[in-house]
N, C-alpha and C. Protein backbone atom coordinates (compact mmCIF):
# COMPACT_ATOMS: atom_id res chain seq x y z
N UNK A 1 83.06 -43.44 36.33
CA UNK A 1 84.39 -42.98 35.99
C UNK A 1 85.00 -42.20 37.16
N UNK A 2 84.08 -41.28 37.77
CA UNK A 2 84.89 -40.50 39.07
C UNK A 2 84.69 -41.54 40.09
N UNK A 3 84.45 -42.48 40.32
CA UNK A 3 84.80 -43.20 41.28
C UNK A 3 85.85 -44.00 41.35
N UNK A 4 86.36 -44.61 40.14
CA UNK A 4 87.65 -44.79 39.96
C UNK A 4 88.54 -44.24 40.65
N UNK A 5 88.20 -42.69 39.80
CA UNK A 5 89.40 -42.12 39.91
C UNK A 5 89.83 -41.84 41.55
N UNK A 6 88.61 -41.63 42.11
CA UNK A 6 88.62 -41.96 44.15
C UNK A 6 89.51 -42.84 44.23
N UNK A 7 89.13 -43.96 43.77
CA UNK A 7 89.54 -45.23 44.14
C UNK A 7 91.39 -45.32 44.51
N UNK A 8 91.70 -44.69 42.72
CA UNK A 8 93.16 -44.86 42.70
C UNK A 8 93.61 -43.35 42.76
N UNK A 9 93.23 -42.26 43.57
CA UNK A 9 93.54 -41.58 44.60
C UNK A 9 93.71 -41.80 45.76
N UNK A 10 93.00 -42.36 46.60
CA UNK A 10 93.25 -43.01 47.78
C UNK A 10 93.71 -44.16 47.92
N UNK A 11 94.00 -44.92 46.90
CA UNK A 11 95.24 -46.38 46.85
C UNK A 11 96.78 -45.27 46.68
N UNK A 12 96.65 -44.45 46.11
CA UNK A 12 97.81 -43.97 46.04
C UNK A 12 98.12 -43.04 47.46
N UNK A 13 97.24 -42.01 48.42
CA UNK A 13 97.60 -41.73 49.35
C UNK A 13 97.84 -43.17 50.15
N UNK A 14 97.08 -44.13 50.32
CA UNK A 14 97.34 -44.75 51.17
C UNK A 14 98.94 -45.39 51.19
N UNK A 15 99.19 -45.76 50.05
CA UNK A 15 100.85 -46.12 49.53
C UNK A 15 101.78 -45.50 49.79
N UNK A 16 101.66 -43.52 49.55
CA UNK A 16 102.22 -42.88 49.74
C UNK A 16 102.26 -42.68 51.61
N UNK A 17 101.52 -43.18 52.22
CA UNK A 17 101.51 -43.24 53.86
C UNK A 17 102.35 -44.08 54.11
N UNK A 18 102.46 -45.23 53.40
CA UNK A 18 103.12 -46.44 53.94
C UNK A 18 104.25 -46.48 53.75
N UNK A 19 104.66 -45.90 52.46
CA UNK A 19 106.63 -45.63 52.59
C UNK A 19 107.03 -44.76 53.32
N UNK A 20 106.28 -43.55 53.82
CA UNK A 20 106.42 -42.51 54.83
C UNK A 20 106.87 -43.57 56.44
N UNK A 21 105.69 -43.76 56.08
CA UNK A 21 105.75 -45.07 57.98
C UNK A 21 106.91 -45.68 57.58
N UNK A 22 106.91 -46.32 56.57
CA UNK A 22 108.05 -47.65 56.46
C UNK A 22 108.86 -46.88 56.59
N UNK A 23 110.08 -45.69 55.97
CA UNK A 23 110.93 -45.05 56.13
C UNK A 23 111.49 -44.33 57.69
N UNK A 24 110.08 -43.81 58.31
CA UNK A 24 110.58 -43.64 59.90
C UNK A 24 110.66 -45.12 60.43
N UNK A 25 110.02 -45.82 60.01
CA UNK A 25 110.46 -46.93 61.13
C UNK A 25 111.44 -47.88 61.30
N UNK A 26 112.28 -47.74 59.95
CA UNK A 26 113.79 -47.84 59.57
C UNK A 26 114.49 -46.74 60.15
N UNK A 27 114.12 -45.72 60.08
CA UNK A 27 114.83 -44.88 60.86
C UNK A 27 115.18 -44.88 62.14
N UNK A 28 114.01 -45.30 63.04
CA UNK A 28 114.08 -45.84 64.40
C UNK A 28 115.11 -46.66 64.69
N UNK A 29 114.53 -47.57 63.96
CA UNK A 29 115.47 -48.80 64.72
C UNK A 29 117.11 -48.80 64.13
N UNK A 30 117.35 -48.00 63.10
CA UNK A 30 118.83 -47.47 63.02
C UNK A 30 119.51 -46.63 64.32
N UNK A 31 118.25 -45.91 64.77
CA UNK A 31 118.67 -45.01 66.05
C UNK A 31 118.61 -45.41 67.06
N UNK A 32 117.65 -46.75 67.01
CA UNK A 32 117.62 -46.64 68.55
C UNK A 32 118.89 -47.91 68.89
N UNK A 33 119.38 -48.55 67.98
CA UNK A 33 120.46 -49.57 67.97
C UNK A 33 121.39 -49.52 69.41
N UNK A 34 122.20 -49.62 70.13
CA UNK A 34 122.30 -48.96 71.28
C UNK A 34 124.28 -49.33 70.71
N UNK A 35 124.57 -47.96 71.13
CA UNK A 35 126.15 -47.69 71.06
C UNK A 35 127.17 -47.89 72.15
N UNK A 36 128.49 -48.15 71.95
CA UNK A 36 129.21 -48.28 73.08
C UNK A 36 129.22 -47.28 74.53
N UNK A 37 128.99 -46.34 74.54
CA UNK A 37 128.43 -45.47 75.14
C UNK A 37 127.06 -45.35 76.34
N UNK A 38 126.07 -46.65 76.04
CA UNK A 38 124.96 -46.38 75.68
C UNK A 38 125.31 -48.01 76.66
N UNK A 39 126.16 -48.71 76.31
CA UNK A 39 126.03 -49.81 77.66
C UNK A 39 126.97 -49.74 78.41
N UNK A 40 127.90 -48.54 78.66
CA UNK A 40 129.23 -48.72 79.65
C UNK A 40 128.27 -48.01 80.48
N UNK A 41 128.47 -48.98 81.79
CA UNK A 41 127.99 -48.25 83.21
C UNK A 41 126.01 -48.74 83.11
N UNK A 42 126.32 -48.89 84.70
CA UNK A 42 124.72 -49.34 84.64
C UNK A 42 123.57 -47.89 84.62
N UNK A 43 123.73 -46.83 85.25
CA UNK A 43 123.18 -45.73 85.14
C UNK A 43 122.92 -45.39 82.89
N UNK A 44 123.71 -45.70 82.38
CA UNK A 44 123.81 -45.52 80.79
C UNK A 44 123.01 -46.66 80.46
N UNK A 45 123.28 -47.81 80.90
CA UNK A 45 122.20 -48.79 80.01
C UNK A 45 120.33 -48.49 80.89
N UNK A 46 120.79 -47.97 81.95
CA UNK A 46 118.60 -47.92 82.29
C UNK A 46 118.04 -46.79 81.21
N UNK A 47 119.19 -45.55 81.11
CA UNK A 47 118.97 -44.57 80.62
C UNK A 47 118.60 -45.30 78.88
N UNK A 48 119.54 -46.22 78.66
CA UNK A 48 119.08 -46.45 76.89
C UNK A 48 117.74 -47.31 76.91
N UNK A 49 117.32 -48.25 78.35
CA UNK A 49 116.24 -49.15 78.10
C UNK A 49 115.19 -48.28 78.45
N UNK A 50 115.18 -47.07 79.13
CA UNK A 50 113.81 -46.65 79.00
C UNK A 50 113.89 -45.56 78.01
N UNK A 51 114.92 -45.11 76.90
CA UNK A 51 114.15 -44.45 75.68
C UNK A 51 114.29 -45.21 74.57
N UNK A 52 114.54 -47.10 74.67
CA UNK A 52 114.37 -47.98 74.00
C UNK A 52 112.60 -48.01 74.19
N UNK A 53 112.32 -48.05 75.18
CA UNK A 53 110.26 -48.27 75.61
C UNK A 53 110.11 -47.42 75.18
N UNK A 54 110.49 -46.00 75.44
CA UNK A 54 109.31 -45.19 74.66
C UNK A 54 109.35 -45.30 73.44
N UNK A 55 110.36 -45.41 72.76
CA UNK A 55 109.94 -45.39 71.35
C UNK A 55 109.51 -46.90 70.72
N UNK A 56 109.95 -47.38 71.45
CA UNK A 56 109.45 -49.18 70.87
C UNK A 56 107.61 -48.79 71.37
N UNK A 57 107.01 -48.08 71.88
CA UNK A 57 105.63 -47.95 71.50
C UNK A 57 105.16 -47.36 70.36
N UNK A 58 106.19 -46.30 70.14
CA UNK A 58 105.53 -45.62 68.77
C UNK A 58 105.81 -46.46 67.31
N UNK A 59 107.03 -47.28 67.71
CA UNK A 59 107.26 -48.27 66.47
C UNK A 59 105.64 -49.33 66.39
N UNK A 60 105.90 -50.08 67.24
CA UNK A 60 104.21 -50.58 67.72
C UNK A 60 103.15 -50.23 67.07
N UNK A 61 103.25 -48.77 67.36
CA UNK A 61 101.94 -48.23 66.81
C UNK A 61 101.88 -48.01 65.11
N UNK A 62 103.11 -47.72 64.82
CA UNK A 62 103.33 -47.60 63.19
C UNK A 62 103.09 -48.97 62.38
N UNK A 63 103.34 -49.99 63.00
CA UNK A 63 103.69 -51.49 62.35
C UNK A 63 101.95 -51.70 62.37
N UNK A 64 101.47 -51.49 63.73
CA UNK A 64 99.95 -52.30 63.79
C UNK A 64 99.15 -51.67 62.42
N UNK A 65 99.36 -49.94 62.42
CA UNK A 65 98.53 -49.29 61.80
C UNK A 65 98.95 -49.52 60.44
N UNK A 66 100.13 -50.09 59.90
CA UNK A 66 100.24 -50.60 58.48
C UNK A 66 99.58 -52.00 58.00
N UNK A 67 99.85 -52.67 59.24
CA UNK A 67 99.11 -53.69 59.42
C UNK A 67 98.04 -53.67 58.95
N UNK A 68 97.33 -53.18 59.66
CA UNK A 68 95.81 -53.19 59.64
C UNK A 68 95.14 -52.77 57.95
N UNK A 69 96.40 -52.01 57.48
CA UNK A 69 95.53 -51.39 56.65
C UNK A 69 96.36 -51.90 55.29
N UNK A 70 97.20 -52.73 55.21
CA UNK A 70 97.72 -53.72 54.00
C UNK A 70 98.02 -55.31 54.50
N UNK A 71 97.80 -55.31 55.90
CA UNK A 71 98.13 -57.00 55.84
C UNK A 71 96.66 -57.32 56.78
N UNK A 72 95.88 -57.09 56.95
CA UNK A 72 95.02 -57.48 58.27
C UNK A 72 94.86 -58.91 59.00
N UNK A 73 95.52 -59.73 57.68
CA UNK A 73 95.50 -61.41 58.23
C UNK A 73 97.04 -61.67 59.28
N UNK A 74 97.60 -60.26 59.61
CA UNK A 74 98.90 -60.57 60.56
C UNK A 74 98.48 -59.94 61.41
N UNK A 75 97.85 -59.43 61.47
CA UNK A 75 97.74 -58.52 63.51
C UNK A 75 97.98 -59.28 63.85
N UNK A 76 97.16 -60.38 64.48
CA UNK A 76 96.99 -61.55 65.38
C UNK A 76 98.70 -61.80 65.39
N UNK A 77 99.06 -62.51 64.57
CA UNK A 77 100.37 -62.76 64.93
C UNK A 77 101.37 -61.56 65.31
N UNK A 78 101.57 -60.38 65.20
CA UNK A 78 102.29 -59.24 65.46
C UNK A 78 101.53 -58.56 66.84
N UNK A 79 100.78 -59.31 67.19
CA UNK A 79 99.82 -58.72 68.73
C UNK A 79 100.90 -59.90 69.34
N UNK A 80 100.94 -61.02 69.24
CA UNK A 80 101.72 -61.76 69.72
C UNK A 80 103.33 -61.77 69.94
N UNK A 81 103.84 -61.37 68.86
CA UNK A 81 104.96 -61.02 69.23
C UNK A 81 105.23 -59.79 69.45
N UNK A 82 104.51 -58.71 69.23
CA UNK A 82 104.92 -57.30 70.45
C UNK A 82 104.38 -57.49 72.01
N UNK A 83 103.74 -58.65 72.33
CA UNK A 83 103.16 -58.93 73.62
C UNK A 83 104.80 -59.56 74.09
N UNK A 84 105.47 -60.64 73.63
CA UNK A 84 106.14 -60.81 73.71
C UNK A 84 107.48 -59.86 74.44
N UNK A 85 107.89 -59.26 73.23
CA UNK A 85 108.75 -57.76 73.51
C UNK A 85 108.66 -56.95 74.67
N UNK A 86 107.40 -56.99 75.01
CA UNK A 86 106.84 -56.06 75.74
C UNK A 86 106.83 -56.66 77.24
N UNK A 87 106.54 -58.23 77.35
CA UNK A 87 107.34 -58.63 78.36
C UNK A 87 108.69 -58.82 78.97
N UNK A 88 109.50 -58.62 77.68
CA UNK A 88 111.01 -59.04 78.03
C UNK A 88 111.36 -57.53 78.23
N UNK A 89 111.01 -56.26 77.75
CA UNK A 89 111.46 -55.31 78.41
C UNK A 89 110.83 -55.05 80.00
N UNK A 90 110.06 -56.08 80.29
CA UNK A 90 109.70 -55.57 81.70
C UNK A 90 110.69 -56.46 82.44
N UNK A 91 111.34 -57.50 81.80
CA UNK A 91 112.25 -58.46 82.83
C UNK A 91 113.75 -58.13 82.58
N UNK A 92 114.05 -57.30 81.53
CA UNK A 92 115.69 -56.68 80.99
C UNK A 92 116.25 -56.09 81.97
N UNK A 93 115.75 -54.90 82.93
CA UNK A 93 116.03 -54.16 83.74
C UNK A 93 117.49 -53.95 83.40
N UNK A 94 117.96 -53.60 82.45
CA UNK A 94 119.15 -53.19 82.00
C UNK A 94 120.13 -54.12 82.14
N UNK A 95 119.68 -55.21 82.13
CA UNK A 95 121.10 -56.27 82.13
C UNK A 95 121.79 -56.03 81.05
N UNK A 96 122.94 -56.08 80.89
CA UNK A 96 123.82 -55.73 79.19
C UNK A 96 123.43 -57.20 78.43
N UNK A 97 123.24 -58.55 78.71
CA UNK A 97 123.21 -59.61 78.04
C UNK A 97 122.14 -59.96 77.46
N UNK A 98 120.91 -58.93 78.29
CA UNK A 98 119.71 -59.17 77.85
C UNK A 98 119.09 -57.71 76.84
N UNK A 99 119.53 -56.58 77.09
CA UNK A 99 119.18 -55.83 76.12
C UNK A 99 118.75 -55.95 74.74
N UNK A 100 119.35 -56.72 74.26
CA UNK A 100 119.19 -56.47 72.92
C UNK A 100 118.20 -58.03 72.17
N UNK A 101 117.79 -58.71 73.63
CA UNK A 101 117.09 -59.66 73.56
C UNK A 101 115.25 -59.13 72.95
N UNK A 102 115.18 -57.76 73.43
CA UNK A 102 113.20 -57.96 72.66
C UNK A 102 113.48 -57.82 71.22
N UNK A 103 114.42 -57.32 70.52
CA UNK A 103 114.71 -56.77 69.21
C UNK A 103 115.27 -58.18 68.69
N UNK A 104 115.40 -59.25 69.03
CA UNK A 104 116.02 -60.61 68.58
C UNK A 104 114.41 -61.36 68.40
N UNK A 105 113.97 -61.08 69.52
CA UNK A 105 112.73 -61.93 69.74
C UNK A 105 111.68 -61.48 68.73
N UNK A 106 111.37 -60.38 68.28
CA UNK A 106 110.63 -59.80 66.81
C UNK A 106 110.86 -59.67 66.06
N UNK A 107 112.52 -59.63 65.85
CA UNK A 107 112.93 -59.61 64.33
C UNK A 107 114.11 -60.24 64.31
């Protein structure tokens, strides 16, 4: 009987982790969306593509670690397409036409 109750204690923290994650990581990508502001002038768009990278790692890291721990039969495919992403921000170098190309390419 007390193992149960383990059981659906920690199904419930773990749930309660995952709308936490899921909720910042909607949050992110509401913020990190990039504004008019944010591509006038080439000095403004390097400035939005490199605090687009830093935080497109911590998104990364939130998605794998939900991953892992409610879907485990998708890593493989989500290793693939953040490998992806992760190349096209190394070839964007702030072009305005290509910005918003790694966020097309994953979702």
């Amino acid at each position: 009987m007390e193992e149960g109750k383990e059981a659906k204690q920690k199904n419930f923290e773990n749930l309660k982790h995952f709308f936490i994650t899921d909720f910042r990581i909607k949050q992110r990508l509401i913020d990190l969306y990039p504004n008019e502001q944010e591509m006038y002038g080439q000095a403004a768009r390097e400035k939005y593509v490199d605090k687009l990278y830093k935080e497109y790692k911590g998104f990364e890291l939130d998605v794998m670690r939900m991953a892992k721990d409610f879907a485990p039969y998708a890593v493989p495919a989500l290793q693939v397409r953040f490998e992806q992403a992760r190349t096209m921000f190394e070839i964007t170098d702030a072009d305005p036409s290509r910005i918003l190309f790694p966020w097309k390419i994953v979702f």
